[in-house]
C-alpha atoms as a PDB file:
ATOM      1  CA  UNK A   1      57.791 -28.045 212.017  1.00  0.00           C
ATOM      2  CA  UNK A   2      58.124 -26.504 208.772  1.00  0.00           C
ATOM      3  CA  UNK A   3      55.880 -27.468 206.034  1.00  0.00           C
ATOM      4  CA  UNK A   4      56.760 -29.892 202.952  1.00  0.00           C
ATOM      5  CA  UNK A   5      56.490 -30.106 199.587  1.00  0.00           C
ATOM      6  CA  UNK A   6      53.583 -32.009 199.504  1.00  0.00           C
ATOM      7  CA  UNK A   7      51.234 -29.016 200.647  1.00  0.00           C
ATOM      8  CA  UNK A   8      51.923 -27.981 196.826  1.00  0.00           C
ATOM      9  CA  UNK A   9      50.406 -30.968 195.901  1.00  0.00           C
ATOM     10  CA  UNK A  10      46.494 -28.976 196.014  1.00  0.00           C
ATOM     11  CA  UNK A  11      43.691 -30.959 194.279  1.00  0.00           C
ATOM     12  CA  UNK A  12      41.452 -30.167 191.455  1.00  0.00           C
ATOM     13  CA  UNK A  13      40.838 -30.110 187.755  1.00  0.00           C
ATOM     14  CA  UNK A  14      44.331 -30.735 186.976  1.00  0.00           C
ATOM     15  CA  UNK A  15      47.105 -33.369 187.323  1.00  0.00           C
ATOM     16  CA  UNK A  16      50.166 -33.203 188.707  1.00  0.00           C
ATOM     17  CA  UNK A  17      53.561 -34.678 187.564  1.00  0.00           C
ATOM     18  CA  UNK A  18      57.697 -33.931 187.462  1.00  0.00           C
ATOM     19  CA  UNK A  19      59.039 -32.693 185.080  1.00  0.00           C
ATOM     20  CA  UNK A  20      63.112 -32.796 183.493  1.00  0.00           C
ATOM     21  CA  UNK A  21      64.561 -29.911 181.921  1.00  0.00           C
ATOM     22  CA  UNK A  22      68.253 -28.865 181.942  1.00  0.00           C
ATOM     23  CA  UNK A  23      69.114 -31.134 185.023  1.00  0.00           C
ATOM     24  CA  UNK A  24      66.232 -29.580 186.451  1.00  0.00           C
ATOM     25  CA  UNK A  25      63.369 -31.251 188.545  1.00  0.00           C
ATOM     26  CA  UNK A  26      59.979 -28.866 187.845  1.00  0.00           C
ATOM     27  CA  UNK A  27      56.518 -29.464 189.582  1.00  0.00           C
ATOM     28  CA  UNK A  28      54.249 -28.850 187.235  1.00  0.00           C
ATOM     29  CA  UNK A  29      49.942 -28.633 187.086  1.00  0.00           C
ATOM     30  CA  UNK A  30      48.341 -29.501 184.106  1.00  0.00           C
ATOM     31  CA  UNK A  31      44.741 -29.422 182.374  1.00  0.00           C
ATOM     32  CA  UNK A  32      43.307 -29.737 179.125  1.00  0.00           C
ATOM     33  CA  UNK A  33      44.353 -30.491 175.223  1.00  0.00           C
ATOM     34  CA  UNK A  34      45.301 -28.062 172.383  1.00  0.00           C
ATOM     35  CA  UNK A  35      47.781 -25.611 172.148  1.00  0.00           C
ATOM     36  CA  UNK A  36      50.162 -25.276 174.914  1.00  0.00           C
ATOM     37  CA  UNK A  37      49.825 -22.393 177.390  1.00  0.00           C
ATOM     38  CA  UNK A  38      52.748 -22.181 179.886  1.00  0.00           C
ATOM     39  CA  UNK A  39      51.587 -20.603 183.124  1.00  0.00           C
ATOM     40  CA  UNK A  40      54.357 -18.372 185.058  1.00  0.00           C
ATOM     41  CA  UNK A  41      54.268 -17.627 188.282  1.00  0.00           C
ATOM     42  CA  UNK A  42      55.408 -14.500 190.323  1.00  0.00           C
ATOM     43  CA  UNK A  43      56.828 -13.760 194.033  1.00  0.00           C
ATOM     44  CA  UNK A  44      55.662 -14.913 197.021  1.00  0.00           C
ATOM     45  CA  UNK A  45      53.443 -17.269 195.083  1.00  0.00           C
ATOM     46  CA  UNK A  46      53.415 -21.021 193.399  1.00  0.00           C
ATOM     47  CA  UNK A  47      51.596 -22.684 190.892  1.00  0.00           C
ATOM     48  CA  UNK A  48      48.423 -22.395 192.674  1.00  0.00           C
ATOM     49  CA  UNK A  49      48.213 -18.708 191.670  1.00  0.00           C
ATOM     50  CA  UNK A  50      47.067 -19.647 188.419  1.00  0.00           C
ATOM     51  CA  UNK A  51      44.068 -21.929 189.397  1.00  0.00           C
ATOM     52  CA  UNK A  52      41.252 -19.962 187.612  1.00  0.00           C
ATOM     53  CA  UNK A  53      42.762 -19.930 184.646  1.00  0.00           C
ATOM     54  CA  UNK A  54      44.069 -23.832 184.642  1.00  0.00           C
ATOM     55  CA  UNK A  55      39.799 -24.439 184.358  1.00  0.00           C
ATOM     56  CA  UNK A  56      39.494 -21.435 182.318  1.00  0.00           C
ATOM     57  CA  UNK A  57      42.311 -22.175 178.985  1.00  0.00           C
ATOM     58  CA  UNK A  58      41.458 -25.943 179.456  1.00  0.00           C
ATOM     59  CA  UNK A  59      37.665 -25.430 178.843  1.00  0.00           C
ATOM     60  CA  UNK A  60      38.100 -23.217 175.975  1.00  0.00           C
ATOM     61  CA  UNK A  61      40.174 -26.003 174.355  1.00  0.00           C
ATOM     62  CA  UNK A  62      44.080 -25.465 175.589  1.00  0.00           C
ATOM     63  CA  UNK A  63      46.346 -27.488 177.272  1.00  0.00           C
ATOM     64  CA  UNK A  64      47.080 -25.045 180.521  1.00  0.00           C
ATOM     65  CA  UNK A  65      50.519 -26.315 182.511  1.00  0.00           C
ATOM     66  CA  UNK A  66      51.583 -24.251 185.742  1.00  0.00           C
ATOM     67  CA  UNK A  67      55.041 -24.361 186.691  1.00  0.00           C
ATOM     68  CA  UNK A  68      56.529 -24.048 189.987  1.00  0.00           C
ATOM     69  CA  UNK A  69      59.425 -21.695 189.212  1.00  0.00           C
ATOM     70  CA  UNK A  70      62.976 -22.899 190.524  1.00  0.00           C
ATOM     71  CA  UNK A  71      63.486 -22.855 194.198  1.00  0.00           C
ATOM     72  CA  UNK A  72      59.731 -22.897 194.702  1.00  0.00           C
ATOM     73  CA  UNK A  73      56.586 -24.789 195.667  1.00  0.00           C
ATOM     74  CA  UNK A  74      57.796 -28.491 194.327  1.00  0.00           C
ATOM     75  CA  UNK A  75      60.396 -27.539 192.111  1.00  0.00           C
ATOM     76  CA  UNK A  76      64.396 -27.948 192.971  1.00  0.00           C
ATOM     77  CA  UNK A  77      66.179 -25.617 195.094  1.00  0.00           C
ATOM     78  CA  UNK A  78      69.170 -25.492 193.535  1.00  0.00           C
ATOM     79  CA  UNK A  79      72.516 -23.389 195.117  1.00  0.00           C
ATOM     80  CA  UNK A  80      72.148 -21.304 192.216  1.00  0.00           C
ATOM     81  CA  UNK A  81      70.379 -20.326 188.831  1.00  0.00           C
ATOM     82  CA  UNK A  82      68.288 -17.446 189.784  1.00  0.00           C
ATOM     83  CA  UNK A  83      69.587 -15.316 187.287  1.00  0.00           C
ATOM     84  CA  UNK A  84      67.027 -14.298 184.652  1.00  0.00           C
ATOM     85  CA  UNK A  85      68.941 -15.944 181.732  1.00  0.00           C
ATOM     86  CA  UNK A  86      69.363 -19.040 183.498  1.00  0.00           C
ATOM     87  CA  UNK A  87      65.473 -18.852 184.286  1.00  0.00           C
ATOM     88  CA  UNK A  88      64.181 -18.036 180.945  1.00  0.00           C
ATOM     89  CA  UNK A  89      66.308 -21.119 179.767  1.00  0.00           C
ATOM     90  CA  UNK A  90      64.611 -23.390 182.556  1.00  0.00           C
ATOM     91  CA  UNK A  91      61.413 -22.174 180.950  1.00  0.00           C
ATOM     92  CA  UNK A  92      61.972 -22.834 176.853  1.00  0.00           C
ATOM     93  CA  UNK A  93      63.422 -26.618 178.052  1.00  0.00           C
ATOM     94  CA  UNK A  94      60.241 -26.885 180.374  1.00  0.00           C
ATOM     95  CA  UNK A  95      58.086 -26.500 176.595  1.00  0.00           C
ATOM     96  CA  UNK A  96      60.647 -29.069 174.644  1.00  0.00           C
ATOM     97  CA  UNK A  97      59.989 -31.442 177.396  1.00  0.00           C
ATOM     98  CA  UNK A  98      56.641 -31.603 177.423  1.00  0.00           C
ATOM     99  CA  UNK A  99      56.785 -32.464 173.530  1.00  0.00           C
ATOM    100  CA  UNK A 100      56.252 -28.705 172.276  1.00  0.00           C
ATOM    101  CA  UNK A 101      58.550 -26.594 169.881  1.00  0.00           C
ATOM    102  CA  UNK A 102      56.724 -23.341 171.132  1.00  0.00           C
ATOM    103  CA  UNK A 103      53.883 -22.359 173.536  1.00  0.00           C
ATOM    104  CA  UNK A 104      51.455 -19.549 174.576  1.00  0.00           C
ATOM    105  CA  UNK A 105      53.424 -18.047 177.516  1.00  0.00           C
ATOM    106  CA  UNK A 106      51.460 -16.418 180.405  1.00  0.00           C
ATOM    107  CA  UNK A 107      53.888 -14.981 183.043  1.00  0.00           C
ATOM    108  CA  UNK A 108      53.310 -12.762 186.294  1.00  0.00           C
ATOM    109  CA  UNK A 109      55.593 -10.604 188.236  1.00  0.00           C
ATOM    110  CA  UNK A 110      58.945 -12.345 188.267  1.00  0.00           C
ATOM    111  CA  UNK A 111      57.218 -14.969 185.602  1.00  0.00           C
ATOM    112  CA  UNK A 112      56.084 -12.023 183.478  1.00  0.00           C
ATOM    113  CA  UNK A 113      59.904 -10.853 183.698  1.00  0.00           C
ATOM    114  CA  UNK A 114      61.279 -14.093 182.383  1.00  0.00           C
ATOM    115  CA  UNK A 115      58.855 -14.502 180.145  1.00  0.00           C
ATOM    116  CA  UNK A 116      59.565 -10.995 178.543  1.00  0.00           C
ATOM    117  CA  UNK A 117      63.460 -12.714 178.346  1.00  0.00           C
ATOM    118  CA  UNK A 118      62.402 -15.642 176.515  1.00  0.00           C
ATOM    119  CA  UNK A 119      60.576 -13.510 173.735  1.00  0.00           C
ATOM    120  CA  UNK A 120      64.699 -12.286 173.399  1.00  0.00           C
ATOM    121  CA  UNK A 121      66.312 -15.243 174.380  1.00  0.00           C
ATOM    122  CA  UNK A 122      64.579 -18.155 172.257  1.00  0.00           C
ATOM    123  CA  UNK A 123      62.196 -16.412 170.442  1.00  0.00           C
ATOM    124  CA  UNK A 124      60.917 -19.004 168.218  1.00  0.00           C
ATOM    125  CA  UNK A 125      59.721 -20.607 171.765  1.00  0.00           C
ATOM    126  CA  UNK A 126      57.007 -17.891 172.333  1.00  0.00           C
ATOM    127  CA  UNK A 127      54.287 -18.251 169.806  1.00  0.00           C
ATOM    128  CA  UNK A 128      52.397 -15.264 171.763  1.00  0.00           C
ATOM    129  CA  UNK A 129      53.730 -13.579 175.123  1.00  0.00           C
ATOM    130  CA  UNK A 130      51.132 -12.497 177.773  1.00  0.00           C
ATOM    131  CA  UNK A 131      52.544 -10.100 180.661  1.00  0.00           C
ATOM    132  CA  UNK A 132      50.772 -10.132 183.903  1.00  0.00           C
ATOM    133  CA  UNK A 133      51.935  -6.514 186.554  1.00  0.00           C
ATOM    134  CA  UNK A 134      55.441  -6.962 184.880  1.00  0.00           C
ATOM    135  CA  UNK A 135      57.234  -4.380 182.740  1.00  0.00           C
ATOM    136  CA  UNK A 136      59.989  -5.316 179.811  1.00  0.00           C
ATOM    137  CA  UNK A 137      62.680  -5.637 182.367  1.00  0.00           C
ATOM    138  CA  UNK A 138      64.381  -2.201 180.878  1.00  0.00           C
ATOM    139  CA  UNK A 139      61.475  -0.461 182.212  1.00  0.00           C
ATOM    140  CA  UNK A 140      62.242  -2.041 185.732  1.00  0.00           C
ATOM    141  CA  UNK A 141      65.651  -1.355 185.315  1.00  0.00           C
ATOM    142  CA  UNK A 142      65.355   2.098 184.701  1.00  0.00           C
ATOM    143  CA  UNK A 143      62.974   2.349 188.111  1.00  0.00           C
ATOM    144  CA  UNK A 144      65.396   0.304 190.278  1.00  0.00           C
ATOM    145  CA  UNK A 145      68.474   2.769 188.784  1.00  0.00           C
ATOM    146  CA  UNK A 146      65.966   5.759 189.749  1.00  0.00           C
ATOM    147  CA  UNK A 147      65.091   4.909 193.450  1.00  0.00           C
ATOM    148  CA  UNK A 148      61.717   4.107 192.081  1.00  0.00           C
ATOM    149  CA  UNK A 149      58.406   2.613 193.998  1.00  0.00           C
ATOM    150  CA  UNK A 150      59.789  -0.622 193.007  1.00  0.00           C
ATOM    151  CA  UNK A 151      63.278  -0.256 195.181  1.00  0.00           C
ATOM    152  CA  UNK A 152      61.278  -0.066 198.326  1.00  0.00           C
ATOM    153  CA  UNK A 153      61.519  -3.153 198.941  1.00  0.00           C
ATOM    154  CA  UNK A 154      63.538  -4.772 196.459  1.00  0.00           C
ATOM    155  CA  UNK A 155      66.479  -2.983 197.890  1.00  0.00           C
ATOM    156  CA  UNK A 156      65.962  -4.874 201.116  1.00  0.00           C
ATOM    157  CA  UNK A 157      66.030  -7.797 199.755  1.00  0.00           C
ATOM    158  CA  UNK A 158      69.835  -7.489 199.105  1.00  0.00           C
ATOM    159  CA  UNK A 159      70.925  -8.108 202.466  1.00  0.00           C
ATOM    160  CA  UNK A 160      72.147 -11.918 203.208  1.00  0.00           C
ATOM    161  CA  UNK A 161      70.565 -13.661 205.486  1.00  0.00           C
ATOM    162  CA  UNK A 162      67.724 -11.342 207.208  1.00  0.00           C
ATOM    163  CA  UNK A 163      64.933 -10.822 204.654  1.00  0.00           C
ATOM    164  CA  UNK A 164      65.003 -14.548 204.409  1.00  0.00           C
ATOM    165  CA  UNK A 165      64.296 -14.698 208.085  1.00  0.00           C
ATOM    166  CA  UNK A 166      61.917 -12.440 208.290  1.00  0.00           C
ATOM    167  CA  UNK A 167      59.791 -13.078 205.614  1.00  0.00           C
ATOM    168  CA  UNK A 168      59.342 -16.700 207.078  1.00  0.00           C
ATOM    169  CA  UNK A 169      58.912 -15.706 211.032  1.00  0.00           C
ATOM    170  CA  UNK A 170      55.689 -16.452 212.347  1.00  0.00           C
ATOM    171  CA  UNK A 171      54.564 -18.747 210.118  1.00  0.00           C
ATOM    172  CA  UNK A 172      55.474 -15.875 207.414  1.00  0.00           C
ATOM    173  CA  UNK A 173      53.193 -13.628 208.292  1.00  0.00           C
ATOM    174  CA  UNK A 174      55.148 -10.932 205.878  1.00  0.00           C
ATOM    175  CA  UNK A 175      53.791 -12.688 203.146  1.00  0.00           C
ATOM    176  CA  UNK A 176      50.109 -12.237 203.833  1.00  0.00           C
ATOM    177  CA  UNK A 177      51.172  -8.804 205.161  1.00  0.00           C
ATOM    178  CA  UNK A 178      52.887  -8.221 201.600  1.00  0.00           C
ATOM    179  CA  UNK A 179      49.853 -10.141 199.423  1.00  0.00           C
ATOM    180  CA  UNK A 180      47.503  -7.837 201.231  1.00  0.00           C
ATOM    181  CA  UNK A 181      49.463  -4.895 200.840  1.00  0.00           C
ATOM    182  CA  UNK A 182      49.665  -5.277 197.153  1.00  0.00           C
ATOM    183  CA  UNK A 183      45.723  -6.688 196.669  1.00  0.00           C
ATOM    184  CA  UNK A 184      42.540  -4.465 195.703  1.00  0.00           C
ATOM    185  CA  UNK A 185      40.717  -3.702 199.133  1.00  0.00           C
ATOM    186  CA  UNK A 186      39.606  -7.126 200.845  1.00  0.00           C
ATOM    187  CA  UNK A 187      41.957  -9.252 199.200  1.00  0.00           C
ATOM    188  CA  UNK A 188      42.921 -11.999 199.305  1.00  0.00           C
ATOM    189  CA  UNK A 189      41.179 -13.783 201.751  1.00  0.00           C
ATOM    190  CA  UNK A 190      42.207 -15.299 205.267  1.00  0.00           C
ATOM    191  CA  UNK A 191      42.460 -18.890 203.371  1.00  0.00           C
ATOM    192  CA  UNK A 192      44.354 -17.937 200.205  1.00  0.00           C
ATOM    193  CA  UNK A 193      47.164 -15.998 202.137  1.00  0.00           C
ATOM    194  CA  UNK A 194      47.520 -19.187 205.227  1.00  0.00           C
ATOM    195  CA  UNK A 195      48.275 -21.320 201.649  1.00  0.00           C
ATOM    196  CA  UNK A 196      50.544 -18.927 200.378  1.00  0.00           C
ATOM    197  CA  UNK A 197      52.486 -18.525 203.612  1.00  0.00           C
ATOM    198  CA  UNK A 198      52.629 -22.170 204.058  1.00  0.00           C
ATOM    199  CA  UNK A 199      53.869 -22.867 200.518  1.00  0.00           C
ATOM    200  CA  UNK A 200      56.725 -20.106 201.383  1.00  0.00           C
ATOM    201  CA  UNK A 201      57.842 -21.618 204.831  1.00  0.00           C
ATOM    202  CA  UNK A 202      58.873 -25.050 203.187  1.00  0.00           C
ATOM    203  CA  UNK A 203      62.535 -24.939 203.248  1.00  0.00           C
ATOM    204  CA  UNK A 204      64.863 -23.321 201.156  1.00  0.00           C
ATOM    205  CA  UNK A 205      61.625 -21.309 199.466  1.00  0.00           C
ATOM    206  CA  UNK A 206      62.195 -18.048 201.114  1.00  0.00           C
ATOM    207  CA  UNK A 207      66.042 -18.042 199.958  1.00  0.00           C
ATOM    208  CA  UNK A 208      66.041 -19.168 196.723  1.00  0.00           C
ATOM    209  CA  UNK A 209      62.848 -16.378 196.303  1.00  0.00           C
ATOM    210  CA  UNK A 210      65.021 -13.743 197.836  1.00  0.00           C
ATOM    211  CA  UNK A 211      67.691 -15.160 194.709  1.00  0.00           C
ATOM    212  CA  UNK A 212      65.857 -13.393 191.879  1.00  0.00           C
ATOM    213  CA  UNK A 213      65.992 -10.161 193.448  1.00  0.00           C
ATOM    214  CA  UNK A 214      69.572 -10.389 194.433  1.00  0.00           C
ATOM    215  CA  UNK A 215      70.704 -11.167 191.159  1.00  0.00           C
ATOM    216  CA  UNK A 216      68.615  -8.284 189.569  1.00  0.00           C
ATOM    217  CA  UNK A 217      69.938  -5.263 192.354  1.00  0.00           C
ATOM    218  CA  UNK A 218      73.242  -6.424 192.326  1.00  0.00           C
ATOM    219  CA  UNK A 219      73.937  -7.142 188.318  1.00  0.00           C
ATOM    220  CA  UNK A 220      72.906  -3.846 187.227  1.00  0.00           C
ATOM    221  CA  UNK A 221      76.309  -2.436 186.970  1.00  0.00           C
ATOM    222  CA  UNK A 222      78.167  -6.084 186.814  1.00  0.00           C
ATOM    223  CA  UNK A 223      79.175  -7.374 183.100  1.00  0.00           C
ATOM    224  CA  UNK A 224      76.353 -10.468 182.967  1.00  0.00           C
ATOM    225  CA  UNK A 225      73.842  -7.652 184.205  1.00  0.00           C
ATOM    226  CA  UNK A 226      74.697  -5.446 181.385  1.00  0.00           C
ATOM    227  CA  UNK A 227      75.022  -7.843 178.728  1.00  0.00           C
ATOM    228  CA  UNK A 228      71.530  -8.786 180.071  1.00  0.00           C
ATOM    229  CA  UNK A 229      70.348  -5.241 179.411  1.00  0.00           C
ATOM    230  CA  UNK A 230      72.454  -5.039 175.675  1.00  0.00           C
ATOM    231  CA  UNK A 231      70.263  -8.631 174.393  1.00  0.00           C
ATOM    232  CA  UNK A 232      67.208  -6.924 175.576  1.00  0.00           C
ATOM    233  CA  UNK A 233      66.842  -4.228 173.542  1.00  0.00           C
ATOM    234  CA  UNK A 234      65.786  -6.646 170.921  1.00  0.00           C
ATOM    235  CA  UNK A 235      62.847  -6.189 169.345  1.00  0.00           C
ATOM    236  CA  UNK A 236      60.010  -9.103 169.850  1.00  0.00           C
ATOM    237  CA  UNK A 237      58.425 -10.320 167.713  1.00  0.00           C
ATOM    238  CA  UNK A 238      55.672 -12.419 169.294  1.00  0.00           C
ATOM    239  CA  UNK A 239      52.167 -10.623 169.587  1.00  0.00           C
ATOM    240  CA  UNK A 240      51.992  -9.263 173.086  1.00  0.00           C
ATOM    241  CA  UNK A 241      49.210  -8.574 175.515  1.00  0.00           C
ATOM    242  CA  UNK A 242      50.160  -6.912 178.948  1.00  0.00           C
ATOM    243  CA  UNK A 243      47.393  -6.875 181.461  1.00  0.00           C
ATOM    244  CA  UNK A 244      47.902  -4.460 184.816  1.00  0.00           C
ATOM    245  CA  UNK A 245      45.838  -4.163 187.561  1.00  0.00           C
ATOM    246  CA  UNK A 246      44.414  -0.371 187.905  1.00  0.00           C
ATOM    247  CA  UNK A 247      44.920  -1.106 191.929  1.00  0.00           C
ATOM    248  CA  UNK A 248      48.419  -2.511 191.474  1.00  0.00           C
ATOM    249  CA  UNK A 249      50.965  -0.770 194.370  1.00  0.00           C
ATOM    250  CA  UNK A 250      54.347  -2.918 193.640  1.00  0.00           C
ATOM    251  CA  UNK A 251      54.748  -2.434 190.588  1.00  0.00           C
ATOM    252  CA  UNK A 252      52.727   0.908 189.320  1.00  0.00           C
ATOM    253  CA  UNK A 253      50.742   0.951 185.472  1.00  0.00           C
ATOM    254  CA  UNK A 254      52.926   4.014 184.958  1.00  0.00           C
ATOM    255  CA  UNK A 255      56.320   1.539 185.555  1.00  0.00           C
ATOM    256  CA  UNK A 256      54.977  -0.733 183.118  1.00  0.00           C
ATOM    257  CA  UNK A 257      53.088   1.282 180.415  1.00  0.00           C
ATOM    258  CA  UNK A 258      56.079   2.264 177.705  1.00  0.00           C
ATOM    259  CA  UNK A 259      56.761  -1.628 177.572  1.00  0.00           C
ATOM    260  CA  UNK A 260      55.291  -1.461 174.011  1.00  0.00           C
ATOM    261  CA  UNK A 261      59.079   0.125 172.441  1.00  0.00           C
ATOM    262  CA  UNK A 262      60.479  -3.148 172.748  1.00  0.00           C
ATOM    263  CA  UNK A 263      57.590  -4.982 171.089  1.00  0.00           C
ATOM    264  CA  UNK A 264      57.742  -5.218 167.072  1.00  0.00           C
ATOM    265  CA  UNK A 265      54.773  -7.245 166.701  1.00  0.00           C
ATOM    266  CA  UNK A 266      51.008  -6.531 167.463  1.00  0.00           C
ATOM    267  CA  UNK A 267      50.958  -5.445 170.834  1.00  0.00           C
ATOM    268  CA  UNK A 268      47.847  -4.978 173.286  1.00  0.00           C
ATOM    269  CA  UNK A 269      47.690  -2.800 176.896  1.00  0.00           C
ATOM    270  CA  UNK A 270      44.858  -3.644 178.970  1.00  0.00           C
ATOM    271  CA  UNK A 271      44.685  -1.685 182.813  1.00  0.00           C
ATOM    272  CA  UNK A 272      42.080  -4.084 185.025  1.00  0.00           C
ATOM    273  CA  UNK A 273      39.862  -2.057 187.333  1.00  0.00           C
ATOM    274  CA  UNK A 274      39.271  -2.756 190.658  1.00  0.00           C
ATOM    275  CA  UNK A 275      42.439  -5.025 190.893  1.00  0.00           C
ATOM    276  CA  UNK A 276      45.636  -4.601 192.859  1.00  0.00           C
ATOM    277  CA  UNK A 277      49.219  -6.719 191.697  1.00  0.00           C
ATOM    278  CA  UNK A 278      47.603 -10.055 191.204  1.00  0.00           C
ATOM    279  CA  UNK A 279      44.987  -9.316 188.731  1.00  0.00           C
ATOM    280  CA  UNK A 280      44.504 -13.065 187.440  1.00  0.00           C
ATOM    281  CA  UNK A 281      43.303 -13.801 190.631  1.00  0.00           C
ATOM    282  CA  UNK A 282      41.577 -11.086 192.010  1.00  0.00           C
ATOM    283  CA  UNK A 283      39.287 -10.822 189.268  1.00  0.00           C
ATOM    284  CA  UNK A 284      39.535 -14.121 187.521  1.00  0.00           C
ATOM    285  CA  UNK A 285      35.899 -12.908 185.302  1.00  0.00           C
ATOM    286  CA  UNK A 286      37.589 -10.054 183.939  1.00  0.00           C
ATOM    287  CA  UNK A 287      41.162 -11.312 183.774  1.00  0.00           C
ATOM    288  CA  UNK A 288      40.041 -14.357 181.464  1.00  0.00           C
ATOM    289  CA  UNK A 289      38.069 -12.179 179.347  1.00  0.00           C
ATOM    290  CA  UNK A 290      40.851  -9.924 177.963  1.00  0.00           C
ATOM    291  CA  UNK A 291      43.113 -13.047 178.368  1.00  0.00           C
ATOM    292  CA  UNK A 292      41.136 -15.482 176.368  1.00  0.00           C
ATOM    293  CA  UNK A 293      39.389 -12.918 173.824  1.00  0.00           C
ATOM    294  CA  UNK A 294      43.264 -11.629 172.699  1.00  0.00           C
ATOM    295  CA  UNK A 295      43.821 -15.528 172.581  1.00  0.00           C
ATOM    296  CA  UNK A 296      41.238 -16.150 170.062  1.00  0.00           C
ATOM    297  CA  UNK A 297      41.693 -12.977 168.286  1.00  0.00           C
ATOM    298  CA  UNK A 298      43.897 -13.989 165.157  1.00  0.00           C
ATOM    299  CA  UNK A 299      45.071 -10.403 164.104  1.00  0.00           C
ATOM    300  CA  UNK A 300      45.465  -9.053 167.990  1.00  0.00           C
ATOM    301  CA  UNK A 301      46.746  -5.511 166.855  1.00  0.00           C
ATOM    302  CA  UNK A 302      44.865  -3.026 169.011  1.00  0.00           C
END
């Protein structure tokens, strides 16, 4: 029997509660009081991803909420809505409902994408953007359009129906194959990837996953795909830091470093050594030290 939502429901130093935005039900993990940081995940993960640093912003005085993205973890699975526009908006209604104007936002791999369109999209919503092993999604673009590393495996991901399958057979082994694949040496651990490969096999997961990277192959050359790519080349205008793991084999530093054209404001590149795709987790110590230091920085313009 495939798993249910409630093995999202992990205990700890946090609460968990539903949230409304847009029509939309969101799981959501929260710890702390102060300034709101919005935690976004990537792909094949949930909330959980971001546990470190839920006990990490809330004890240096933040309020720290992890989202599960749409179609993941405890969040809906809706038909559709896994365009990046449509995902950035779930996002900036996720911060009015929880009584904010604007927030810090923290987003990895397909989070760090979205989060780089919200800095377009509603700028006044990002007070400062963090990017976690995700480029300014022209950079991405331009590797996808090139045959990059990237395409690998996003490319595969456009068929209907089999990646889906796949990626949940055998208790979805692919996933800790994939998490492993994209990890620093020895990571993660037996434990970590049995929770992430249960949180994928709940139903509907592995589709509406498989979602974000349909929409991004296949709108390249489509109108909505290219307007996309037109409203990005604005300038943002929220201080940036973008953290990359030195280790990181989906998406490589050298896909990612350039991001700084689009960025306006004061803008910070830090590589992590030692970690692979998933540097917030790997090495929490170090992670949370750039992270945190840029946070209390006020001028944050080297």
């Amino acid at each position: 029997m495939a798993p249910d939502e409630t093995v999202v429901q992990i205990q700890g130093p946090w609460t968990h509660r539903a949230v409304h935005a847009g029509g939309t039900r969101f799981h959501v993990v929260e710890a702390g009081e102060g300034p709101l940081v919005l935690l976004l995940h990537g792909f094949p993960q949930f909330w959980w991803t971001w546990r470190h640093q839920l006990a990490s912003l809330a004890a240096a005085g933040y309020r720290a909420v992890a989202v599960d993205l749409r179609g993941y973890g405890g969040s809906d699975k809706t038909p559709r809505g896994y365009d990046l526009p449509t995902l950035a908006g779930d996002a900036t209604g996720l911060i009015r409902a929880l009584g904010e104007t604007g927030a810090i936002v923290v987003g990895h791999d397909w989070g760090g994408l979205l989060a780089w369109t919200m800095a377009v999209m509603d700028a006044k919503s990002v007070r400062r953007l963090v990017t976690v092993s995700a480029p300014h999604p022209l950079r991405l673009r331009a590797s996808l359009l090139r045959l990059g590393q990237f395409s690998r495996y996003a490319l595969g991901f456009q068929l209907p129906f089999l990646p889906e399958r796949r990626l949940v057979r055998k208790d979805a082994a692919l996933v800790g194959a994939l998490l492993e694949q994209w990890s620093g040496p020895g990571r993660p651990d037996q434990e970590t990837a049995l929770t992430y490969r249960e949180a994928f096999s709940i139903p509907e997961v592995a589709h509406c996953a498989l979602e974000y990277h349909r929409w991004f192959g296949r709108s390249q050359l489509r109108p909505d795909g290219l307007r996309y790519a037109r409203a990005m080349r604005t300038e943002i205008e929220a201080p940036t830091l973008q953290l990359h793991g030195a280790l990181d084999r989906c998406i490589l530093p050298r896909t990612a470093q350039g991001s700084s054209r689009y960025v306006a404001a004061p803008y910070r590149w830090r590589l992590i050594e030692g970690a692979g795709h998933f540097p917030h987790e790997e090495t929490p110590e170090a992670f949370d030290a750039e992270l945190l230091g840029w946070l209390a920085d006020p001028e944050p313009d080297r």
